[in-house]
Protein backbone atom coordinates (compact mmCIF):
# COMPACT_ATOMS: atom_id res chain seq x y z
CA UNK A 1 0.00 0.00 0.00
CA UNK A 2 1.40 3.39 -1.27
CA UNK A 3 2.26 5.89 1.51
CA UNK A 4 -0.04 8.64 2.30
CA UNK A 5 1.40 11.90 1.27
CA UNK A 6 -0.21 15.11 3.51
CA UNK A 7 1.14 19.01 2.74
CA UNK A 8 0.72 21.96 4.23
CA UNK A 9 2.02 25.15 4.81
CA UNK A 10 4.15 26.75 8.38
CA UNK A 11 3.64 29.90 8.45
CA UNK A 12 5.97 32.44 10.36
CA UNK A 13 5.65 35.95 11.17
CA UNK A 14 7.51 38.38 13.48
CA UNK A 15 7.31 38.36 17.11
CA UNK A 16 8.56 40.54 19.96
CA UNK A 17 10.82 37.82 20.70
CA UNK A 18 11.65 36.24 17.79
CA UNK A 19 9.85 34.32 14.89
CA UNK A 20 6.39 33.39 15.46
CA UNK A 21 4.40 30.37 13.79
CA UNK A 22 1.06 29.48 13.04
CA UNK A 23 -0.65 26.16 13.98
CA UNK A 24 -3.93 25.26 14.22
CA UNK A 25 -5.89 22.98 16.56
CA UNK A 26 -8.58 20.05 15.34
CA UNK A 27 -12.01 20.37 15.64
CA UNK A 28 -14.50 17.78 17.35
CA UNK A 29 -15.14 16.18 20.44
CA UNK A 30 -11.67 13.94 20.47
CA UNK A 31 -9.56 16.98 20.68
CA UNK A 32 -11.74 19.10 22.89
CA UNK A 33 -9.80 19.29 25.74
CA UNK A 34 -6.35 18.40 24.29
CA UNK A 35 -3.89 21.20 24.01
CA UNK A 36 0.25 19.89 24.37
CA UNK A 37 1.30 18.02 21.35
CA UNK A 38 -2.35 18.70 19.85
CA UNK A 39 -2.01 21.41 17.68
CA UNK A 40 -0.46 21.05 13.84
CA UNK A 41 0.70 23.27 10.56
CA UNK A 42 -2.58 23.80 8.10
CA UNK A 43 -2.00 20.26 6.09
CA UNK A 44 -4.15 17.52 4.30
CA UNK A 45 -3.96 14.73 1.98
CA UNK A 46 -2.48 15.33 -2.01
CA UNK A 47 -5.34 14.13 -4.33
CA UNK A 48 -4.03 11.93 -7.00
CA UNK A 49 -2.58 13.92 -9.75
CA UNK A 50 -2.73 16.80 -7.04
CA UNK A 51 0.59 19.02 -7.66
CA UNK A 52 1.97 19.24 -3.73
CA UNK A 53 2.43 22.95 -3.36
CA UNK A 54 -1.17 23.65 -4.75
CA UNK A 55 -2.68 20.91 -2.29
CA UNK A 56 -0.75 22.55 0.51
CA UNK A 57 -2.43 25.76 0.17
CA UNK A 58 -5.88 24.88 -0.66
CA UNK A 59 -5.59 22.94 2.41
CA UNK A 60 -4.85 26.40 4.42
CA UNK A 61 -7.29 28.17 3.04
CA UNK A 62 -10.10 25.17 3.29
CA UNK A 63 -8.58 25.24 7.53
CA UNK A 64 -8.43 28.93 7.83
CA UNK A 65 -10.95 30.54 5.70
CA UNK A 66 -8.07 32.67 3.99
CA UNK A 67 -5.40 31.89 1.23
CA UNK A 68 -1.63 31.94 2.07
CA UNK A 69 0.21 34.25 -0.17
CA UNK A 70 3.67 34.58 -0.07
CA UNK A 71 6.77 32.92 -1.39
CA UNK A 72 6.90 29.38 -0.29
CA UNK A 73 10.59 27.26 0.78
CA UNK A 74 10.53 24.16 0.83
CA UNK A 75 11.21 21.98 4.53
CA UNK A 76 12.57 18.88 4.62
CA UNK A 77 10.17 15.93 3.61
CA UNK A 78 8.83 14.25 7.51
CA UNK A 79 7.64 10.93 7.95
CA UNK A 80 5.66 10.76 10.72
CA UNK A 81 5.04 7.87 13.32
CA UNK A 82 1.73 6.96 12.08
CA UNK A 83 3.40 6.40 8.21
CA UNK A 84 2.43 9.41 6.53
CA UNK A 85 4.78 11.38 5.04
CA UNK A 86 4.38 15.19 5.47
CA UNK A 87 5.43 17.32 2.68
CA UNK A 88 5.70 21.26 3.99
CA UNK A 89 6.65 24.99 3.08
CA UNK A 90 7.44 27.74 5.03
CA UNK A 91 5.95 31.10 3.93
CA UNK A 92 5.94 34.48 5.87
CA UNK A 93 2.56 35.74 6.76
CA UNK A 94 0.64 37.83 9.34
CA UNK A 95 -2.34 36.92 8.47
CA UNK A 96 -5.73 38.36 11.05
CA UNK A 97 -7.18 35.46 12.63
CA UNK A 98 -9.86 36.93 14.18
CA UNK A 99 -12.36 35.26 11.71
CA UNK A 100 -11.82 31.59 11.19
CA UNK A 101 -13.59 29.85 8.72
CA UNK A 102 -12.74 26.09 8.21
CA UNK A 103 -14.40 23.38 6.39
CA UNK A 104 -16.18 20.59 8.43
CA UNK A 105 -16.67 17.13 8.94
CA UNK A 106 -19.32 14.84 9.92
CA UNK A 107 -18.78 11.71 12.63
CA UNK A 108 -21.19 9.82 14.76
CA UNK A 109 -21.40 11.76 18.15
CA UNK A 110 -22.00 10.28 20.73
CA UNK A 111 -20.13 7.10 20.12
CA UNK A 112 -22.67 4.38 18.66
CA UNK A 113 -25.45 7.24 19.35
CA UNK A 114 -26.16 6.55 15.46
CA UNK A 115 -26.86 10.40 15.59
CA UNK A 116 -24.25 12.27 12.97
CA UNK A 117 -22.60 15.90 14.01
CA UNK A 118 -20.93 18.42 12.30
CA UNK A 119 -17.94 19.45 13.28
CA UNK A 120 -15.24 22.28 12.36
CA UNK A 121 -11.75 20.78 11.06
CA UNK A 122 -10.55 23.83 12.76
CA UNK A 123 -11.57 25.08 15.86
CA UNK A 124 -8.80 27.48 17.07
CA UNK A 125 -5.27 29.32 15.11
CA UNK A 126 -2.84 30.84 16.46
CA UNK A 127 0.44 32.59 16.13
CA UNK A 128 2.91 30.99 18.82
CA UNK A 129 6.95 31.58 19.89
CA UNK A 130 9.15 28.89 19.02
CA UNK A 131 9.27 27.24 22.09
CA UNK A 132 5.34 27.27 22.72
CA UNK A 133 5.08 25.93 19.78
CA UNK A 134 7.15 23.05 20.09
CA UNK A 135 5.23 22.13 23.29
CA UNK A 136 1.77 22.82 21.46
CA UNK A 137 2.95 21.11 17.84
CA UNK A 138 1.86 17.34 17.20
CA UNK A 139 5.03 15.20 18.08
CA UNK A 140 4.94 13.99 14.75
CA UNK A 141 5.66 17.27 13.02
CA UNK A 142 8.25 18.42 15.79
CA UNK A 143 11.28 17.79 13.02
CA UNK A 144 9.29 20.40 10.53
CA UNK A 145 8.96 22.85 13.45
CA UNK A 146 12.74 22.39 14.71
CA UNK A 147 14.16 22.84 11.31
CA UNK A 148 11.86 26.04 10.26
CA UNK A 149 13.05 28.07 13.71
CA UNK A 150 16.78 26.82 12.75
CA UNK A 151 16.51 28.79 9.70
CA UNK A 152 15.31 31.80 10.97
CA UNK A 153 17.21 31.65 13.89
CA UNK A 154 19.18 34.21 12.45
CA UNK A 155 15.94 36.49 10.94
């Protein structure tokens, strides 16, 4: 079975103290009341015959309600424990968050209630500092975090 390619798009603006980066944190009732190691970068699944870069940012905007404009580099390709393989870019952009818009998705809620809910993909963004973001990021993408606040250590 082929690996499951995801892309998506870290975006970085500047803070007070440094470079700041947006992630986002999942909608519905699993991730409610999760917060450390919950959050990711804006990302979904490449469609077949998908070109990466575009599926990275129509995932962003289809999460955030906005598109990301700006120019894109390339991060190192990250497998992640559960065997997908996340392709990313970093782009710099202060984008207003104060309206989030995110596609949804339907799952049976309650548990075996046989009753479907809507939920958003997105609940919450937000812009963090490196090192709250490293405690907020999904462990999984920690290696596309590490190496995007290595390069602009120096910004």
């Amino acid at each position: 079975m082929p690996r499951q390619v995801s892309a998506g798009v870290l975006a970085h603006r500047s803070g007070p103290e440094g470079p700041e980066f947006l992630l986002v944190h999942p909608g519905g009732p699993f991730w409610a009341r999760k917060d450390a190691a919950a959050w990711s970068i804006p990302k979904g699944l490449v469609e077949p015959g998908e070109e990466t870069w575009a599926a990275a940012a129509r995932e962003f905007a289809e999460e955030l309600g906005q598109p990301i404009i700006g120019e894109a580099d390339p991060l190192t390709p990250c497998p992640t424990p559960g065997g997908k393989l996340v392709l990313a870019w970093l782009v710099a952009a202060d984008l207003d968050l104060s309206v989030l818009v995110s596609n949804r998705f339907e799952m049976e809620w309650p548990r075996g209630s046989g009753r479907l809910q809507s939920f958003p993909e997105v609940d919450r963004a937000a812009y963090f500092p490196g090192a709250t973001a490293l405690e907020k990021i999904h462990r999984g993408q920690r290696p596309i975090l590490d190496e995007a606040i290595a390069r602009l250590s120096g910004w």
